[in-house]
Protein backbone atom coordinates (compact mmCIF):
# COMPACT_ATOMS: atom_id res chain seq x y z
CA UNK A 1 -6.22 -9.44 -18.96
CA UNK A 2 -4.29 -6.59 -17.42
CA UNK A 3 -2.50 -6.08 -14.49
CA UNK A 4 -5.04 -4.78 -12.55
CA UNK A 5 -7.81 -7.24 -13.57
CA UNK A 6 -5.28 -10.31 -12.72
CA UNK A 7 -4.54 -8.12 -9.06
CA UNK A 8 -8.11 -7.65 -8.10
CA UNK A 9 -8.74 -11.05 -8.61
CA UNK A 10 -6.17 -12.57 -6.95
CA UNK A 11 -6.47 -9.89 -3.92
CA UNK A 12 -10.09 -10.81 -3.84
CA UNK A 13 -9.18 -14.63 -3.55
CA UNK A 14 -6.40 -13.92 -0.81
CA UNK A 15 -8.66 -11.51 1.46
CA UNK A 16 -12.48 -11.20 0.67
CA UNK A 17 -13.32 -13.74 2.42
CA UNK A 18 -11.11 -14.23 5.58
CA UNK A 19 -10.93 -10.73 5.84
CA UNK A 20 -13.86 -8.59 4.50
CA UNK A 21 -13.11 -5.59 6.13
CA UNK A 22 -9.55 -5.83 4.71
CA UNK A 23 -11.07 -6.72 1.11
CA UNK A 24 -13.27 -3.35 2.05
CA UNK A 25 -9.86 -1.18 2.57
CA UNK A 26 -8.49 -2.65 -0.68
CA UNK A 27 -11.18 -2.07 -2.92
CA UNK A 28 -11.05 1.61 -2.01
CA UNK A 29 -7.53 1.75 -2.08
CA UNK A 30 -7.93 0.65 -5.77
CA UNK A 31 -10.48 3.15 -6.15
CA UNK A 32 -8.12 5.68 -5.24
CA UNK A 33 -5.53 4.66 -7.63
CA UNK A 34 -7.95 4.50 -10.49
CA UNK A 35 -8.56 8.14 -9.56
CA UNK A 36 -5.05 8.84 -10.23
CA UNK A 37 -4.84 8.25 -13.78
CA UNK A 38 -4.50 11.93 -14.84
CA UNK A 39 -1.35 11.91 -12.99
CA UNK A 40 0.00 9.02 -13.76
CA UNK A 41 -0.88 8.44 -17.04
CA UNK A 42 0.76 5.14 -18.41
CA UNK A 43 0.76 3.95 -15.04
CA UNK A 44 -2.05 4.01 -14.16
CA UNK A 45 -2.54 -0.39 -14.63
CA UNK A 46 0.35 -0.84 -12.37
CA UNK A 47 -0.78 1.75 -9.71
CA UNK A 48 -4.18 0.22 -9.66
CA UNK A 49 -2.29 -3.47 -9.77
CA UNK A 50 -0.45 -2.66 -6.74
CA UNK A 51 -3.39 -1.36 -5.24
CA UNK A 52 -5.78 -4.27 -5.33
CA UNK A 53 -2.20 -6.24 -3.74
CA UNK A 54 -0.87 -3.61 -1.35
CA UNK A 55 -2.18 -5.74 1.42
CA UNK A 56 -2.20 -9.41 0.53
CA UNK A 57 0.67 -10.05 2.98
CA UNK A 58 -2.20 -10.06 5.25
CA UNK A 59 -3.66 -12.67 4.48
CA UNK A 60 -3.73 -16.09 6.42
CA UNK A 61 -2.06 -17.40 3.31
CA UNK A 62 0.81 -15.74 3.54
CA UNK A 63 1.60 -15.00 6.54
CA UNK A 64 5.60 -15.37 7.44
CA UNK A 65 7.12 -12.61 8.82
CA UNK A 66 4.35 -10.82 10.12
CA UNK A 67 5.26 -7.42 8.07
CA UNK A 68 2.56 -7.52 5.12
CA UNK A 69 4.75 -5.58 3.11
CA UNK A 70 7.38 -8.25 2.78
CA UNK A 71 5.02 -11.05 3.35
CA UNK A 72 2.85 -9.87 0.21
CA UNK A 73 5.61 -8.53 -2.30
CA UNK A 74 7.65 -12.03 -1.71
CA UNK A 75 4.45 -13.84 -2.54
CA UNK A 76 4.01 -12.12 -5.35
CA UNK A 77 7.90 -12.56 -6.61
CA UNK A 78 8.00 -16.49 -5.61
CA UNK A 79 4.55 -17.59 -6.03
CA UNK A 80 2.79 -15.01 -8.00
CA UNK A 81 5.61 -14.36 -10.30
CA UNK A 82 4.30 -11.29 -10.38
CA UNK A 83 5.74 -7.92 -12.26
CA UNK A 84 9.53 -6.71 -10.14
CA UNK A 85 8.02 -3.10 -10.25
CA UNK A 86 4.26 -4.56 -8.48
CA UNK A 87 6.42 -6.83 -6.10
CA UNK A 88 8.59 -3.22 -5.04
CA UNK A 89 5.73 -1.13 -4.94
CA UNK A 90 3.91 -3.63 -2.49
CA UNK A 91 7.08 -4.07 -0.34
CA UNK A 92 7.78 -0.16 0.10
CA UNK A 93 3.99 1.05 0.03
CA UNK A 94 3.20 3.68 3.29
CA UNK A 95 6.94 4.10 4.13
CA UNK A 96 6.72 0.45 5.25
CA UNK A 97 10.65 0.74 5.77
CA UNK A 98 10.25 2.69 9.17
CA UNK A 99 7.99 -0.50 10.23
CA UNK A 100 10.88 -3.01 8.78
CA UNK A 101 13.40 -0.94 10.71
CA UNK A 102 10.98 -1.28 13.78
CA UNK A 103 10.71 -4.53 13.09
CA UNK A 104 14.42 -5.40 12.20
CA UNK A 105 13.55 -6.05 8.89
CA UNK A 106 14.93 -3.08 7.01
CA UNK A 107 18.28 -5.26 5.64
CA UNK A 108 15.92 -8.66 4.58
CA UNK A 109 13.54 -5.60 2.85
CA UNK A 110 16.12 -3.82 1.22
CA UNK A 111 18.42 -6.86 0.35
CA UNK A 112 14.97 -8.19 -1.77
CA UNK A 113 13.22 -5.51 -2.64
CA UNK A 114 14.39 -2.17 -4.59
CA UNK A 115 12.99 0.88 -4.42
CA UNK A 116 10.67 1.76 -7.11
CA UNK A 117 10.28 4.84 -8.42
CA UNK A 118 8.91 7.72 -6.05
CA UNK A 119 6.27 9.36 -8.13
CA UNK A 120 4.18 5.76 -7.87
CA UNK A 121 5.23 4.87 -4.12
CA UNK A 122 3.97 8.24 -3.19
CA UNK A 123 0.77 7.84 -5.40
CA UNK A 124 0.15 4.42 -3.48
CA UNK A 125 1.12 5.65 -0.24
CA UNK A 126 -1.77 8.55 -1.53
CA UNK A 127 -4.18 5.52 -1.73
CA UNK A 128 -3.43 3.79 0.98
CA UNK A 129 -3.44 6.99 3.96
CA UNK A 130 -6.97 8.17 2.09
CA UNK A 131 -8.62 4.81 2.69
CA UNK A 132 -9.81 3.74 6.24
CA UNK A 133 -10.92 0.36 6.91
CA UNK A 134 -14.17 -0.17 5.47
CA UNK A 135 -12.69 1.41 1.88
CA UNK A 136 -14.21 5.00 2.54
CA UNK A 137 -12.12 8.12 1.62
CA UNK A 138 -10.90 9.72 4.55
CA UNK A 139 -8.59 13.18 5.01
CA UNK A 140 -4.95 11.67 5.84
CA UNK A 141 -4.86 13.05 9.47
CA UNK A 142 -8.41 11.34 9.92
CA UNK A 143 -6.73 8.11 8.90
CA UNK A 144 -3.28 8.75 10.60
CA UNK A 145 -5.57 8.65 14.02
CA UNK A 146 -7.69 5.77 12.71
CA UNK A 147 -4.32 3.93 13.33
CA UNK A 148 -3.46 5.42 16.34
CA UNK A 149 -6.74 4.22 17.79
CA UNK A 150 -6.86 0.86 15.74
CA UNK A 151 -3.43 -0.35 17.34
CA UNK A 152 -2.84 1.67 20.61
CA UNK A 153 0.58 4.18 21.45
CA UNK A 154 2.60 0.89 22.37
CA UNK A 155 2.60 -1.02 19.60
CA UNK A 156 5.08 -0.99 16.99
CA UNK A 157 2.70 -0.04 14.06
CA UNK A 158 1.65 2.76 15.78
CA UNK A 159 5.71 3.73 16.45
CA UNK A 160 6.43 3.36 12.80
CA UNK A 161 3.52 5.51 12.03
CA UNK A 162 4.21 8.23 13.92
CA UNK A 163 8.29 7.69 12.37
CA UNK A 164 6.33 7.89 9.18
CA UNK A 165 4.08 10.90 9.06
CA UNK A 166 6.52 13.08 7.55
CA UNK A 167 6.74 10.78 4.83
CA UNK A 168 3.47 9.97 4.68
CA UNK A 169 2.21 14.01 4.59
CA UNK A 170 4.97 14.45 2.14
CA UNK A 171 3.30 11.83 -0.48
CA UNK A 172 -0.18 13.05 0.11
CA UNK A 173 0.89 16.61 -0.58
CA UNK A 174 3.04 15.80 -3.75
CA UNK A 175 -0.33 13.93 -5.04
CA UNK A 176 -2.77 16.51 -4.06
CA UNK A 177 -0.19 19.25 -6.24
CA UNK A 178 -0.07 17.00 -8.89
CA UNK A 179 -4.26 16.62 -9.11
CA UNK A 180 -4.37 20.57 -8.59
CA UNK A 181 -2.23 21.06 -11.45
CA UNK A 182 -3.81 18.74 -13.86
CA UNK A 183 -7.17 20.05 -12.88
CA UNK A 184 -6.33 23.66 -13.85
């Protein structure tokens, strides 16, 4: 079984059914990824891997911190003993070290997790800010206010979102060159 298949299912386990609409976001996020296999060729397993688990920090489960990022990615090194590059990718997906910083978290995040590689935490961040909530493509500014309205100006996932944009505009513009240039 690879990567991917083992992800979905446990992703599926963690979230389909005490959070369907969070199951719903995943699946399209995984979509997404599986979309990206022109550009990242080889990859393409791992991206769609940390798709299906971007989010599993979510779940009851797992809950510890409250930041999914680290919740999920030290589930997946302690419990899950899952691949170092998944575990990064799930810890740094969607600039998630402007919400660690907001959440004075960046030092416990960067202490245990690396950075991966930034050609596959941009194509993840891709997935993630084209996905609303019910796993339905959306244009990254759509989804950037989906947010906004989801969590109110006040609260600190809406902060670190607005911190992030840059970041966030940045990834969905390298991926968007990338697909133009393959699809030449």
């Amino acid at each position: 079984m690879g990567q991917a298949a083992w992800a979905r299912d446990l992703a599926e386990r963690l979230l389909a059914e005490p959070l369907p609409r969070r199951w719903a976001h995943t699946e399209g996020v995984a979509a997404r990824a599986v979309s990206l296999a022109p550009i990242v060729g080889d990859e393409a397993d791992t991206l769609t891997a940390a798709a299906y688990l971007h989010d599993i920090g979510y779940s009851p489960e797992l809950v510890d911190t409250g930041f999914h990022p680290l919740d999920g990615a030290r589930y997946l090194r302690d419990v899950a003993g899952a691949d170092e590059s998944l575990c990064r990718l799930v810890a740094h997906h969607s600039c998630a070290v402007n919400e660690a910083t907001e959440r004075g978290l960046l030092d416990v995040l960067s202490s245990e997790f690396a950075q991966e590689r930034p050609e596959l935490v941009e194509a993840l961040t891709y997935c993630d800010m084209t996905t609303g909530p019910d796993g339905r493509h959306l244009d990254v500014h759509e989804r950037l206010a989906e947010i906004h309205s989801r969590y109110g100006p006040d609260h600190l996932v809406s902060r670190s979102i607005t911190i992030s944009t840059p970041c966030i505009l940045a990834a969905v513009r390298a991926v968007e060159k990338a697909l133009a240039s393959v699809a030449r």
